[in-house]
C-alpha atoms as a PDB file:
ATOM      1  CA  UNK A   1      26.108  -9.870  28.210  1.00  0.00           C
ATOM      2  CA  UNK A   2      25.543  -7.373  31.063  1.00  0.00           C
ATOM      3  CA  UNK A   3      24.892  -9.135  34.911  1.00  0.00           C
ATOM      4  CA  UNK A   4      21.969 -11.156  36.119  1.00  0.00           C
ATOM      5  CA  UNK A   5      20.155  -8.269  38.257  1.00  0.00           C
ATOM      6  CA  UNK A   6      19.769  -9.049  42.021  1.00  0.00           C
ATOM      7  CA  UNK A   7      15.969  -8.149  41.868  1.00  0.00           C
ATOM      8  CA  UNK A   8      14.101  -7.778  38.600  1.00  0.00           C
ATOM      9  CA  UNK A   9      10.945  -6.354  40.754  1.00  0.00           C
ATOM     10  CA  UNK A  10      11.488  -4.044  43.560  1.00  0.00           C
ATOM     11  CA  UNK A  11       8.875  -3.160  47.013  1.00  0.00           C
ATOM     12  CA  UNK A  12       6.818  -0.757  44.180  1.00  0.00           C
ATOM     13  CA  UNK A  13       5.896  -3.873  42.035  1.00  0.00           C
ATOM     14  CA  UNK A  14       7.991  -2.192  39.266  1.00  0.00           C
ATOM     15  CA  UNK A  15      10.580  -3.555  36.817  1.00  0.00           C
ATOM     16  CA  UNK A  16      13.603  -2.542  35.979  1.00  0.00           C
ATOM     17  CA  UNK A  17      12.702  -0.274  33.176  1.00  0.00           C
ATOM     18  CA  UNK A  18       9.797   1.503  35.498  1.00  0.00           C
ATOM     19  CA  UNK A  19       6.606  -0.549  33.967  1.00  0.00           C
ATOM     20  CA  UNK A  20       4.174  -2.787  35.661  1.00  0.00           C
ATOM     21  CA  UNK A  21       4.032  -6.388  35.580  1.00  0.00           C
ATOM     22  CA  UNK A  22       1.225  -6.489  32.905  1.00  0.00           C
ATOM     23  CA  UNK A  23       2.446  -3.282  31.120  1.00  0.00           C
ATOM     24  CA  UNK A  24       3.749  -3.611  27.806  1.00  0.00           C
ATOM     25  CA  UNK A  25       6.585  -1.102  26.069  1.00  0.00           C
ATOM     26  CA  UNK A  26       5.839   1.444  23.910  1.00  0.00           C
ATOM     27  CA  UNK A  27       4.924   0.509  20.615  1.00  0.00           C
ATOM     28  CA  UNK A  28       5.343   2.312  16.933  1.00  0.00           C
ATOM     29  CA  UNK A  29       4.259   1.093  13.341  1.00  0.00           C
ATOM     30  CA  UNK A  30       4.805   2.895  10.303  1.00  0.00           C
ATOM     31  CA  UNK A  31       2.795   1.525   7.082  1.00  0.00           C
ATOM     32  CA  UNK A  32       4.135   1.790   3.529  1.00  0.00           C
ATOM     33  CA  UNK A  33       7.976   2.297   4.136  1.00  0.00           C
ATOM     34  CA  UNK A  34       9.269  -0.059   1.154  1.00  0.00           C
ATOM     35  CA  UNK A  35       8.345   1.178  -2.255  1.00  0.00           C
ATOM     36  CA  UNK A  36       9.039  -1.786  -4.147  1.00  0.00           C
ATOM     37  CA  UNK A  37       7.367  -4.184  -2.079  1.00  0.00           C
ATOM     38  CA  UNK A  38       3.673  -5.251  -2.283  1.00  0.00           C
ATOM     39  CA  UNK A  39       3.180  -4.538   1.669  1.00  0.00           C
ATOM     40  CA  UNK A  40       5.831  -3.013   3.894  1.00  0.00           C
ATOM     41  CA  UNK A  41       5.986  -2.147   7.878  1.00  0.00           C
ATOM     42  CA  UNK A  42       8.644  -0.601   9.943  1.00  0.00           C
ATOM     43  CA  UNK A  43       7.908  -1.230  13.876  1.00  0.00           C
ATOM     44  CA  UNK A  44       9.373   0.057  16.922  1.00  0.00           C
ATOM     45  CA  UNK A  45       8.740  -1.953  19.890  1.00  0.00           C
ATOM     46  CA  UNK A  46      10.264  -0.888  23.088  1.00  0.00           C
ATOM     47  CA  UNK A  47      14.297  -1.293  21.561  1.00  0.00           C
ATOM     48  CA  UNK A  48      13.329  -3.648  19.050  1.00  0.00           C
ATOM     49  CA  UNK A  49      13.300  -2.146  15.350  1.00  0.00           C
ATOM     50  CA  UNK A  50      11.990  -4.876  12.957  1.00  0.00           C
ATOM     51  CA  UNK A  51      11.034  -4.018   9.044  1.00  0.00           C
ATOM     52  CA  UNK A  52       8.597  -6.603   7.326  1.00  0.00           C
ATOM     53  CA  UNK A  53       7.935  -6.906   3.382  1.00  0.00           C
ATOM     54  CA  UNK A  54       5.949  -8.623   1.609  1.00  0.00           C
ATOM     55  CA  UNK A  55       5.971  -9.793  -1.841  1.00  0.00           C
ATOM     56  CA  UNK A  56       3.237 -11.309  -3.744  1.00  0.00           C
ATOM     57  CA  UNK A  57       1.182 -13.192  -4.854  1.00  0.00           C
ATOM     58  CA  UNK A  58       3.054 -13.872  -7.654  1.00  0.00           C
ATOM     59  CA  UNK A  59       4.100 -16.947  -9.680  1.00  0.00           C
ATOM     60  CA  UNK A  60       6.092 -19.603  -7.906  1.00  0.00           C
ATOM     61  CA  UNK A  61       9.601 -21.456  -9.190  1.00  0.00           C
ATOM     62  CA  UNK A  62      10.181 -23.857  -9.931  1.00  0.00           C
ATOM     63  CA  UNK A  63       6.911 -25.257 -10.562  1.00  0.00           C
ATOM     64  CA  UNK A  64       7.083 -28.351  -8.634  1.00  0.00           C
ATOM     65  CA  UNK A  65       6.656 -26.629  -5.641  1.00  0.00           C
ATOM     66  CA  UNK A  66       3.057 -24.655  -6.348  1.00  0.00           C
ATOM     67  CA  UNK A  67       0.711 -26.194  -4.772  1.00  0.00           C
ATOM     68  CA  UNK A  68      -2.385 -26.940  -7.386  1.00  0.00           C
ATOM     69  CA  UNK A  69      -5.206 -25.893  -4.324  1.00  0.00           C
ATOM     70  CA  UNK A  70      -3.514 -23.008  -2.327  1.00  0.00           C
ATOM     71  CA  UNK A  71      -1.058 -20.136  -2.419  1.00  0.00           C
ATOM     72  CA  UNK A  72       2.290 -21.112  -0.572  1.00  0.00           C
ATOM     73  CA  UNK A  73       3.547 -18.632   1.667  1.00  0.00           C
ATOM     74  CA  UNK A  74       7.230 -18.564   2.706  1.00  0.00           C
ATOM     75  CA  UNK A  75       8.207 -16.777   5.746  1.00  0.00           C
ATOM     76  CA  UNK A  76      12.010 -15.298   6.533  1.00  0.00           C
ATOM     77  CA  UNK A  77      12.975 -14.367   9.652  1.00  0.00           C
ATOM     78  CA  UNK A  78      16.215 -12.898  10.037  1.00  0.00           C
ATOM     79  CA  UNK A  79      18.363 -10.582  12.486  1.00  0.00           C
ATOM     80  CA  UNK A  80      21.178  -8.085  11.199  1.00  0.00           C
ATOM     81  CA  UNK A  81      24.868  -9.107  11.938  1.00  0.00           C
ATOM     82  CA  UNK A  82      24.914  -5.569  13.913  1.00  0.00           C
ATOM     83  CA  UNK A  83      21.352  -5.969  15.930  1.00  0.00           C
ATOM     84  CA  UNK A  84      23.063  -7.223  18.757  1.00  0.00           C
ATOM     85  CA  UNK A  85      26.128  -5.778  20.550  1.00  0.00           C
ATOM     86  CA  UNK A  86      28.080  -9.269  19.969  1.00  0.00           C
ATOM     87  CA  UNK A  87      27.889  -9.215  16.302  1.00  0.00           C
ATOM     88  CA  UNK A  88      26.154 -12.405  15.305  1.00  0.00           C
ATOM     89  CA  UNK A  89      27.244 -14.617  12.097  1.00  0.00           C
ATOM     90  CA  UNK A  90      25.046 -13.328   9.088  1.00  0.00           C
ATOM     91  CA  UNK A  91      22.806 -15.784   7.408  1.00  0.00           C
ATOM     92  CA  UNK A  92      20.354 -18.084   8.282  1.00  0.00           C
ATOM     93  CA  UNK A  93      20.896 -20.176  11.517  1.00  0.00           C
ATOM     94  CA  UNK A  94      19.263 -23.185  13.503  1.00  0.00           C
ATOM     95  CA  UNK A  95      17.394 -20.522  15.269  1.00  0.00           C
ATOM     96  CA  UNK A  96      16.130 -18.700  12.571  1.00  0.00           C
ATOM     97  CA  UNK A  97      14.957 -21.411  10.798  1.00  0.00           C
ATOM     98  CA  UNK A  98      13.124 -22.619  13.522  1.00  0.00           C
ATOM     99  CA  UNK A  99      11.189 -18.856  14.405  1.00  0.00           C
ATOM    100  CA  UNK A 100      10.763 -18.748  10.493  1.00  0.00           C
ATOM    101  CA  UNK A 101       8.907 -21.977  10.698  1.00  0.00           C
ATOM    102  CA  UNK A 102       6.772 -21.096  13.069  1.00  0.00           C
ATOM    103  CA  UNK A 103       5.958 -17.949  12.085  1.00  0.00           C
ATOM    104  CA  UNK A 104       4.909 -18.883   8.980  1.00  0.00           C
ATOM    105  CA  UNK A 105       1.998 -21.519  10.170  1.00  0.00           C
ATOM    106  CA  UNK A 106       0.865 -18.217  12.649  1.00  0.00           C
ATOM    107  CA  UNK A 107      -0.486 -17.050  10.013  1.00  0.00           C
ATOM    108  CA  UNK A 108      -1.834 -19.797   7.741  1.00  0.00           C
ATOM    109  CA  UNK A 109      -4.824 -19.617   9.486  1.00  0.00           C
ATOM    110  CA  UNK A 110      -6.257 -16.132   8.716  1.00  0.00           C
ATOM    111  CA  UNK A 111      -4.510 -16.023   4.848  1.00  0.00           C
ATOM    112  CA  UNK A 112      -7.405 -16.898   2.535  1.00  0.00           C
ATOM    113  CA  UNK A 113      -4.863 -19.136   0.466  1.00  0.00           C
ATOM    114  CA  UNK A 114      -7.468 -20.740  -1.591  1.00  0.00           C
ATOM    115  CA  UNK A 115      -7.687 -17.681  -3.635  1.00  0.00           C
ATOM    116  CA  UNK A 116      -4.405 -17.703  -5.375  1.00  0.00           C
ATOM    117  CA  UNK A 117      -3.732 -21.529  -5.579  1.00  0.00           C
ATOM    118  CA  UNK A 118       0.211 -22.161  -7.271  1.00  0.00           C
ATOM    119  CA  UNK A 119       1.501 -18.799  -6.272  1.00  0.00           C
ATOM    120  CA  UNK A 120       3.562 -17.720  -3.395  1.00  0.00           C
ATOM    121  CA  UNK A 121       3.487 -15.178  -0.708  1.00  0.00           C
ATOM    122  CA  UNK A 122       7.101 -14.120   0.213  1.00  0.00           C
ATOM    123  CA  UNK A 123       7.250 -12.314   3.924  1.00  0.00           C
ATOM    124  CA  UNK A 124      10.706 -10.941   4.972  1.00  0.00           C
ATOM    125  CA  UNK A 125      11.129  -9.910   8.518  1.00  0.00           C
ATOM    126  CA  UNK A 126      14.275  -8.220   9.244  1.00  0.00           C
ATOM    127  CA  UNK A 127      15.404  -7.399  12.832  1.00  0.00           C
ATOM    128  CA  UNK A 128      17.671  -4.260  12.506  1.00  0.00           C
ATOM    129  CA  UNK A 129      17.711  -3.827  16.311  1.00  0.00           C
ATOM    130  CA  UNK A 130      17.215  -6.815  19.042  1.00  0.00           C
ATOM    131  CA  UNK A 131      15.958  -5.873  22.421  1.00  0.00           C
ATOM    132  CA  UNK A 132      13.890  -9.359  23.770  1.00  0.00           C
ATOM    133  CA  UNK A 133      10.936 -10.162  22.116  1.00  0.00           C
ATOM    134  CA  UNK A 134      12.045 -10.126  18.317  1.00  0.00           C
ATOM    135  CA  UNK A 135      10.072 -13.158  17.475  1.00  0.00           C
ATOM    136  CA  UNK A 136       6.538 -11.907  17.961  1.00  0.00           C
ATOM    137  CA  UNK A 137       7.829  -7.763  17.129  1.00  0.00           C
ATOM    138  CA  UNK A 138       8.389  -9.477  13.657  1.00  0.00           C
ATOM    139  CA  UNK A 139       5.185 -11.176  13.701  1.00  0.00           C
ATOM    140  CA  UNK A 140       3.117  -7.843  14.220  1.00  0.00           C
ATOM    141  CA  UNK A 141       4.874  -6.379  11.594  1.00  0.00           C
ATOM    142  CA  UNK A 142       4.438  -8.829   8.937  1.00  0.00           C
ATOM    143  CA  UNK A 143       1.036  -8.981   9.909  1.00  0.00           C
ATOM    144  CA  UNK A 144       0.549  -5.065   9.129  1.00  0.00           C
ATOM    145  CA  UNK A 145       3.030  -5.719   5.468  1.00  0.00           C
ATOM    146  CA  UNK A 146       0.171  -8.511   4.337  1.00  0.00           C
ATOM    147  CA  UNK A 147      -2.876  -6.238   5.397  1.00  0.00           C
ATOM    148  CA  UNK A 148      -0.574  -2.769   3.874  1.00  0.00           C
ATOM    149  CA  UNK A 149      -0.411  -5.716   0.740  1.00  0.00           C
ATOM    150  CA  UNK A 150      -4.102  -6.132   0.582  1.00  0.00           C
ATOM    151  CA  UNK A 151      -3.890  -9.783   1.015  1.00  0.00           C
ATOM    152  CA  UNK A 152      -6.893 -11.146   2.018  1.00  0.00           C
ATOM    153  CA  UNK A 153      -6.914 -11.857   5.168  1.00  0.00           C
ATOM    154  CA  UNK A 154      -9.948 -13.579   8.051  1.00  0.00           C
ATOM    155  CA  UNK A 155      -7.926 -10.726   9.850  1.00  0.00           C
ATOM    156  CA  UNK A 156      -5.059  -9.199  11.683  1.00  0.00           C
ATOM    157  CA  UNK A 157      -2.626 -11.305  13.871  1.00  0.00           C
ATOM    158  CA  UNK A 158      -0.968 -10.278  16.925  1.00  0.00           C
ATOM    159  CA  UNK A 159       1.900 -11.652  19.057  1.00  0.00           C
ATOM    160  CA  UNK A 160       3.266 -11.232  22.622  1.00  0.00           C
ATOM    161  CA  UNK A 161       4.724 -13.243  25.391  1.00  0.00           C
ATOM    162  CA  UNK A 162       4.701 -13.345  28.898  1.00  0.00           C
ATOM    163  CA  UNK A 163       7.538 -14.246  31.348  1.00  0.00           C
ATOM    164  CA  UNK A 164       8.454 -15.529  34.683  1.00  0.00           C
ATOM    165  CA  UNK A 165      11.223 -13.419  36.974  1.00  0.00           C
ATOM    166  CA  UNK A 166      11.255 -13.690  40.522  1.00  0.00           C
ATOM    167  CA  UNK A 167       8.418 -15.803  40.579  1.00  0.00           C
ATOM    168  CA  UNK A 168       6.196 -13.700  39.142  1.00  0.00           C
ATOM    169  CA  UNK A 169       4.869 -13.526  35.344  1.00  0.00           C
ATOM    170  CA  UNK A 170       5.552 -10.600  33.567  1.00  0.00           C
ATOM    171  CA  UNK A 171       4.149  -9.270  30.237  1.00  0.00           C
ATOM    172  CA  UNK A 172       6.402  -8.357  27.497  1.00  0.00           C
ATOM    173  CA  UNK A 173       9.876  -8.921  28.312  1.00  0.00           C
ATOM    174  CA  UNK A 174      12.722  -6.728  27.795  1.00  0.00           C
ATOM    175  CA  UNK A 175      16.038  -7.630  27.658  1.00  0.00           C
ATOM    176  CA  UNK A 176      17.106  -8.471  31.198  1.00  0.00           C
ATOM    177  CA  UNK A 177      14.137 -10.646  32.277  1.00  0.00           C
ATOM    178  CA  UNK A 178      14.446 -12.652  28.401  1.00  0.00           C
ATOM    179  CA  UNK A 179      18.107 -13.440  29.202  1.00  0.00           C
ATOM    180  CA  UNK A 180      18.018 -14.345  33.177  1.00  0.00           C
ATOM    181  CA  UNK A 181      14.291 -15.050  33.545  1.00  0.00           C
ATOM    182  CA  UNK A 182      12.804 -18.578  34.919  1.00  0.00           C
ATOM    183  CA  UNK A 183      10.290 -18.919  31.503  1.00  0.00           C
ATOM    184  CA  UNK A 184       9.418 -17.257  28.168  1.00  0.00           C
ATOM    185  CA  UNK A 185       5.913 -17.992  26.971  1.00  0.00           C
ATOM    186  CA  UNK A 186       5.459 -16.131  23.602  1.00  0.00           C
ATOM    187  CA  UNK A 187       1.721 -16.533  21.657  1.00  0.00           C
ATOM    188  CA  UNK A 188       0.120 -15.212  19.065  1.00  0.00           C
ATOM    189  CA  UNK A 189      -3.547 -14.579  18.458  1.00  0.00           C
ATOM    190  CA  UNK A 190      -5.953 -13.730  15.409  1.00  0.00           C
ATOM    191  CA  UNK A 191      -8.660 -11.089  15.664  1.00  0.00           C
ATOM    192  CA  UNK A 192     -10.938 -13.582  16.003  1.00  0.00           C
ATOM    193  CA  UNK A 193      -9.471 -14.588  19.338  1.00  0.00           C
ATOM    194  CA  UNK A 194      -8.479 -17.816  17.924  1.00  0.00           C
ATOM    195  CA  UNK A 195      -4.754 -19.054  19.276  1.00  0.00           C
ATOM    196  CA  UNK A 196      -1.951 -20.073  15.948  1.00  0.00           C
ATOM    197  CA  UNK A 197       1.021 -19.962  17.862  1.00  0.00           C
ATOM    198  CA  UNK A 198       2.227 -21.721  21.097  1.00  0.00           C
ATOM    199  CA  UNK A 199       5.748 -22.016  22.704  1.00  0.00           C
ATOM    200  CA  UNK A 200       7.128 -22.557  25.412  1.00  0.00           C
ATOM    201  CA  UNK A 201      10.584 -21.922  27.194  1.00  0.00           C
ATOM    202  CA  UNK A 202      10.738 -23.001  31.183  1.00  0.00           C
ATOM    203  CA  UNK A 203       8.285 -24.526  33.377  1.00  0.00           C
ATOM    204  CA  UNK A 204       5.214 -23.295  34.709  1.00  0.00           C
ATOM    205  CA  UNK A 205       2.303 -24.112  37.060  1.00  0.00           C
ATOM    206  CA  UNK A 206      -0.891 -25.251  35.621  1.00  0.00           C
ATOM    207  CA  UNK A 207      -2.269 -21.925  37.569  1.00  0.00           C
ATOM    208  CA  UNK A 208       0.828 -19.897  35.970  1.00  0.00           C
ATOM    209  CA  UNK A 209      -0.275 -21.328  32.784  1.00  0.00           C
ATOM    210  CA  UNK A 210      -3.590 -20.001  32.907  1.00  0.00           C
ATOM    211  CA  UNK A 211      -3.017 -17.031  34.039  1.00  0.00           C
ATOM    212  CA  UNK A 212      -0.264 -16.584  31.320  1.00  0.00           C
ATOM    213  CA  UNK A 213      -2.453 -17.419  28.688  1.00  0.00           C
ATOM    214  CA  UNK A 214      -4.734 -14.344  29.905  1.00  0.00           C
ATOM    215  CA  UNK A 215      -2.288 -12.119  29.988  1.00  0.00           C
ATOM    216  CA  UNK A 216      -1.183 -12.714  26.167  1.00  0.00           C
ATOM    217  CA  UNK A 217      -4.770 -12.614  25.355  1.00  0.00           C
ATOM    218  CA  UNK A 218      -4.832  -8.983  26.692  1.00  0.00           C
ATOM    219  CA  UNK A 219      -2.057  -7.967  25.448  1.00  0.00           C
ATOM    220  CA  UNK A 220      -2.609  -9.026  21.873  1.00  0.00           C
ATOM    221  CA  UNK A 221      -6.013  -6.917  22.065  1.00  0.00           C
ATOM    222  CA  UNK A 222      -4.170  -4.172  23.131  1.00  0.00           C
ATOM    223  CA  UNK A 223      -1.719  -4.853  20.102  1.00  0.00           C
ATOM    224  CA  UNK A 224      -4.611  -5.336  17.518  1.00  0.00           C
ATOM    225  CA  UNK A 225      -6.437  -2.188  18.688  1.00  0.00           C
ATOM    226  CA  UNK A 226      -2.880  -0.573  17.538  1.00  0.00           C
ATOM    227  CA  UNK A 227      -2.468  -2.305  14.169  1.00  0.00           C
ATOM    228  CA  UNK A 228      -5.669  -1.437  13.324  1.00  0.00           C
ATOM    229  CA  UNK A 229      -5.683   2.415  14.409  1.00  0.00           C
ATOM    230  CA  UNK A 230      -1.832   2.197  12.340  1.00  0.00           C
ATOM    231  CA  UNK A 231      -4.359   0.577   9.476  1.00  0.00           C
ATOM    232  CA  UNK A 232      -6.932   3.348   9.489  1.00  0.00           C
ATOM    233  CA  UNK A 233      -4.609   6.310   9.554  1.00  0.00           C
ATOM    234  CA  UNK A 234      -2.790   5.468   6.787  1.00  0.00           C
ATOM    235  CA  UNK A 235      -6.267   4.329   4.585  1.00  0.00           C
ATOM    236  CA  UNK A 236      -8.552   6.531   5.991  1.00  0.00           C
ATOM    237  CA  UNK A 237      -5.760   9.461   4.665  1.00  0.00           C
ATOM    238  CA  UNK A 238      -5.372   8.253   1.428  1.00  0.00           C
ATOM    239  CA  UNK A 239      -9.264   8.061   1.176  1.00  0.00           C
ATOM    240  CA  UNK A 240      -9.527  11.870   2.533  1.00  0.00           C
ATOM    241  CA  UNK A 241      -7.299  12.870  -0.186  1.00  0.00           C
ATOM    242  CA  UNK A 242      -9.084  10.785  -3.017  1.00  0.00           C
ATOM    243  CA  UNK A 243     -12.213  12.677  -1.720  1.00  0.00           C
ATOM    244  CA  UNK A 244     -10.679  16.108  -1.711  1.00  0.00           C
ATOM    245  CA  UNK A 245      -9.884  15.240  -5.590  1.00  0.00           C
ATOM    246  CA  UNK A 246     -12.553  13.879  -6.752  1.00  0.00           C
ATOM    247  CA  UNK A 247     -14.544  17.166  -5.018  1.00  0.00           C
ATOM    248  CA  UNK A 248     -11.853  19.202  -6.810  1.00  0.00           C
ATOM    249  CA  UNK A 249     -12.643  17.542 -10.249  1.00  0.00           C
ATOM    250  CA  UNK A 250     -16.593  18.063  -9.661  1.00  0.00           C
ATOM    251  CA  UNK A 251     -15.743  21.554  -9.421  1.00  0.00           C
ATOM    252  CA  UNK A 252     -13.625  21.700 -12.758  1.00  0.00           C
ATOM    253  CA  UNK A 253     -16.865  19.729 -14.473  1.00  0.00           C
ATOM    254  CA  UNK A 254     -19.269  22.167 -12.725  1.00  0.00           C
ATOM    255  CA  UNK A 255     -17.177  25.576 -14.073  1.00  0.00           C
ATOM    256  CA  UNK A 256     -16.460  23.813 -17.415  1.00  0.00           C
ATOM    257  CA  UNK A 257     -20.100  23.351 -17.901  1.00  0.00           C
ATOM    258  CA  UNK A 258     -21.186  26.885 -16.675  1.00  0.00           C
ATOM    259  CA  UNK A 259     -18.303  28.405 -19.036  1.00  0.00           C
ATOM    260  CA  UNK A 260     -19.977  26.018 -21.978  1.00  0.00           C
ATOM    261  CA  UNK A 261     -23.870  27.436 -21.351  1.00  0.00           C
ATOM    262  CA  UNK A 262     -22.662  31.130 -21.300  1.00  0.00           C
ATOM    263  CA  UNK A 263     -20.098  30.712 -24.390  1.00  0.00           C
ATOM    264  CA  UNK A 264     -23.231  29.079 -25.752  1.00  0.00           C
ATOM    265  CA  UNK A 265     -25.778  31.569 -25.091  1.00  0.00           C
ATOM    266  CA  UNK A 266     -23.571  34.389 -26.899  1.00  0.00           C
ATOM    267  CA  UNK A 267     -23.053  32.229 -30.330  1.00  0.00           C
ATOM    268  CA  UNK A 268     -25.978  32.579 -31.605  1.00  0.00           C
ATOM    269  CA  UNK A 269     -25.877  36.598 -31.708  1.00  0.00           C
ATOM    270  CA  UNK A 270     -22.684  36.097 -33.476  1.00  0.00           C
ATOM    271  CA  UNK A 271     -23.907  33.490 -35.704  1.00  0.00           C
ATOM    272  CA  UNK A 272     -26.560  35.597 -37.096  1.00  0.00           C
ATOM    273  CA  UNK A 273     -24.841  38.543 -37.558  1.00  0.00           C
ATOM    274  CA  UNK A 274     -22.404  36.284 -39.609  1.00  0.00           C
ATOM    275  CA  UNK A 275     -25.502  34.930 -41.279  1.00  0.00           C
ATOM    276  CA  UNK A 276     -26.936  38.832 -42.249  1.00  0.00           C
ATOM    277  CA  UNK A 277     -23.264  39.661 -43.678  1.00  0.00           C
ATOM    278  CA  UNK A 278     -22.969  36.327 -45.689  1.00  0.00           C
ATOM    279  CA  UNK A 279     -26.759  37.159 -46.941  1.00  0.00           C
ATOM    280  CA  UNK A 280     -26.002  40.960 -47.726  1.00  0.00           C
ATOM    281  CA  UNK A 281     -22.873  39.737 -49.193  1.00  0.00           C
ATOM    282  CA  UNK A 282     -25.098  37.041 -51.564  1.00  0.00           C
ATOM    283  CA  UNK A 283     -27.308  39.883 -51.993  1.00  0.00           C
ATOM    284  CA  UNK A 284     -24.941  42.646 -53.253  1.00  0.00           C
ATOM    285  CA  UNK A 285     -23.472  40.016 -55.495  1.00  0.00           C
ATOM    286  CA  UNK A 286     -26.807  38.780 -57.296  1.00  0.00           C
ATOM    287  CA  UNK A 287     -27.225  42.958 -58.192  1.00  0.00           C
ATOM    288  CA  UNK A 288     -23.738  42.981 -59.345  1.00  0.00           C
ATOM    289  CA  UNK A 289     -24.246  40.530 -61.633  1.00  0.00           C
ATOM    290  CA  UNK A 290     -27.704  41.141 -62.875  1.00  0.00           C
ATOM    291  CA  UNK A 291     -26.286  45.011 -64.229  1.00  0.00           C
ATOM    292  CA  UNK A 292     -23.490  43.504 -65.642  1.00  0.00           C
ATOM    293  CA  UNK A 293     -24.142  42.695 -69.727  1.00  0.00           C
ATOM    294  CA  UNK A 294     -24.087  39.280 -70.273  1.00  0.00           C
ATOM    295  CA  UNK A 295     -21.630  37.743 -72.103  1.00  0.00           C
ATOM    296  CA  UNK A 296     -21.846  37.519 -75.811  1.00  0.00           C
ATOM    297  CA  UNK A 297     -20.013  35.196 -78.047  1.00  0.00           C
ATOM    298  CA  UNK A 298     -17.201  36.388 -79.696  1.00  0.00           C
ATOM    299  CA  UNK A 299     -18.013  37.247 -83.404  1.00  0.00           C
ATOM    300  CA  UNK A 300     -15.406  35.986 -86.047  1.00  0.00           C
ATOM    301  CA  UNK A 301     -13.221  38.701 -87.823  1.00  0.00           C
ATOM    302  CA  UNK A 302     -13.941  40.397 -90.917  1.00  0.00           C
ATOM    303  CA  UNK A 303     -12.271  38.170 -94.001  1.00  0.00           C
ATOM    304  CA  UNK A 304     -10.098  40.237 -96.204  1.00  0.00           C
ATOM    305  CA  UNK A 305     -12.089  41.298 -99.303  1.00  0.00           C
ATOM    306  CA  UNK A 306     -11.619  38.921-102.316  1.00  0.00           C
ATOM    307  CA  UNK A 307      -9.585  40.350-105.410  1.00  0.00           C
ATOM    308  CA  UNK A 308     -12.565  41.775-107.610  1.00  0.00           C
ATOM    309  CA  UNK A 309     -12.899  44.085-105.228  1.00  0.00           C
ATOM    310  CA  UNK A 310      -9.931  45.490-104.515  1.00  0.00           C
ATOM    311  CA  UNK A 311      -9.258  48.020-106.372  1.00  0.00           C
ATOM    312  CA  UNK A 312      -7.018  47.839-109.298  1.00  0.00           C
ATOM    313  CA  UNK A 313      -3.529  49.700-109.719  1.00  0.00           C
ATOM    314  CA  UNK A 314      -2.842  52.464-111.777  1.00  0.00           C
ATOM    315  CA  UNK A 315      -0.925  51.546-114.795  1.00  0.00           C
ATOM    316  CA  UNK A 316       1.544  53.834-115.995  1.00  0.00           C
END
């Protein structure tokens, strides 16, 4: 663990890695990167590399844990043994547990779970690089696996949190200000503007609080307006191409038919000079056979001559 910095704002109103207090780092989501999953999303959030899947709906076991009136969704939260530079322990941990929890119940609001009622909806979120922030970086990319799943959905959900260094609240941590900062205050919001996840880590001000609240609002707008550009490239792409074949296969139809009239429009020349052969042929061979004789019966043979008339030998 590097130093506790001696300012983490300097006379500019910058932080340490040049942004402003309500800026947020640069973020990247890529839709569709997991074949055999349902609903896949690689994101890139300032150092933070997170991959969500998701799997489902799909039948649950053992059966005693479907739930007769809703889909059960189970949420996994996990960071790589080599995310951090101190590798960690692999498996699941106190804190893990706890994030997956929570996670999951983010986004039981917006899942229409009524709609597959004894199945489950498995979400994996796998941090493959830790930078501050993992918690709600997972979050935004297991909300982009469901939607890249076509589960339905009220809507998108989107996560950030806001800290406290030097006494003043910052948006989006990064790695110094999460590990020596005075508070970490990560939410999450749905589209509709609706809050499903609260926490809390250091003390603030009931003004602070406010004003924290505000700034997680704004940057989960921000957030959404990226998940759902990510969302429309990816669709609106696969739509363009559907169009371009469908305009392709109106064309085949169009030169098939044109190719039918014309082929169409010559057969009947042909047919009917196949018609006047066949009826010259018929012709020719009625005249054939009306000069030919017709065929008569075959007589019997001549019966040899009885003995009176033969004629009689010479005697000697």
């Amino acid at each position: 663990m590097s130093d506790k910095p001696e300012k983490f704002i300097d006379e500019n109103g910058l932080r340490l890695d040049g942004r402003q207090v309500d800026e947020m780092r640069p973020m990247k989501m890529e839709l569709g990167v997991i074949s055999r999953a349902d609903g896949s999303c690689y994101l890139e959030w300032g150092k933070n590399k997170v991959m969500a899947a998701v799997y489902g709906p799909r039948e649950l076991h053992p059966r005693r844990m479907q739930k007769a009136d809703s889909v059960l969704i189970r949420y996994r939260y996990n960071m790589a043994a080599f995310s951090v530079e101190d590798r960690i322990r692999p498996g699941p941990n106190r804190r893990s547990i706890e994030i997956s929890k929570v996670s999951r119940e983010a986004f039981e609001p917006v899942v229409l779970t009524h709609l597959y009622p004894g199945a489950v909806i498995d979400v994996f979120a796998e941090v493959l690089q830790a930078d501050a922030g993992t918690r709600t970086a997972a979050i935004n990319a297991a909300s982009m696996a469901l939607a890249d799943a076509g589960i339905p959905m009220k809507g998108l959900v989107a996560a950030c949190a806001v800290g406290k260094v030097d006494g003043q609240l910052v948006l989006d941590l990064n790695k110094a200000e999460d590990n020596f900062g005075d508070a970490d205050f990560p939410m999450t919001f749905t589209q509709d503007g609706e809050v499903s996840l609260v926490q809390m880590d250091g003390n603030f001000t009931q003004e602070e609080f406010k004003q924290a609240v505000e700034m997680c609002k704004e940057g989960c707008q921000k957030i959404l307006g990226m998940q759902q550009e990510a969302l429309r490239n990816k669709f609106a792409g696969e739509l363009s191409t559907d169009e371009v074949d469908v305009e392709l296969i109106e064309e085949d139809v169009v030169e098939a038919e044109s190719d039918d009239v014309d082929e169409g429009a010559a057969e009947p020349e042909e047919v009917d000079e196949d018609v006047e052969e066949s009826q010259d042929d018929v012709e020719d061979d009625s005249m054939i056979k009306a000069d030919e004789p017709e065929f008569e019966e075959d007589e019997p043979e001549d019966e040899p001559e009885s003995e009176e008339d033969e004629p009689e030998e010479e005697t000697a």
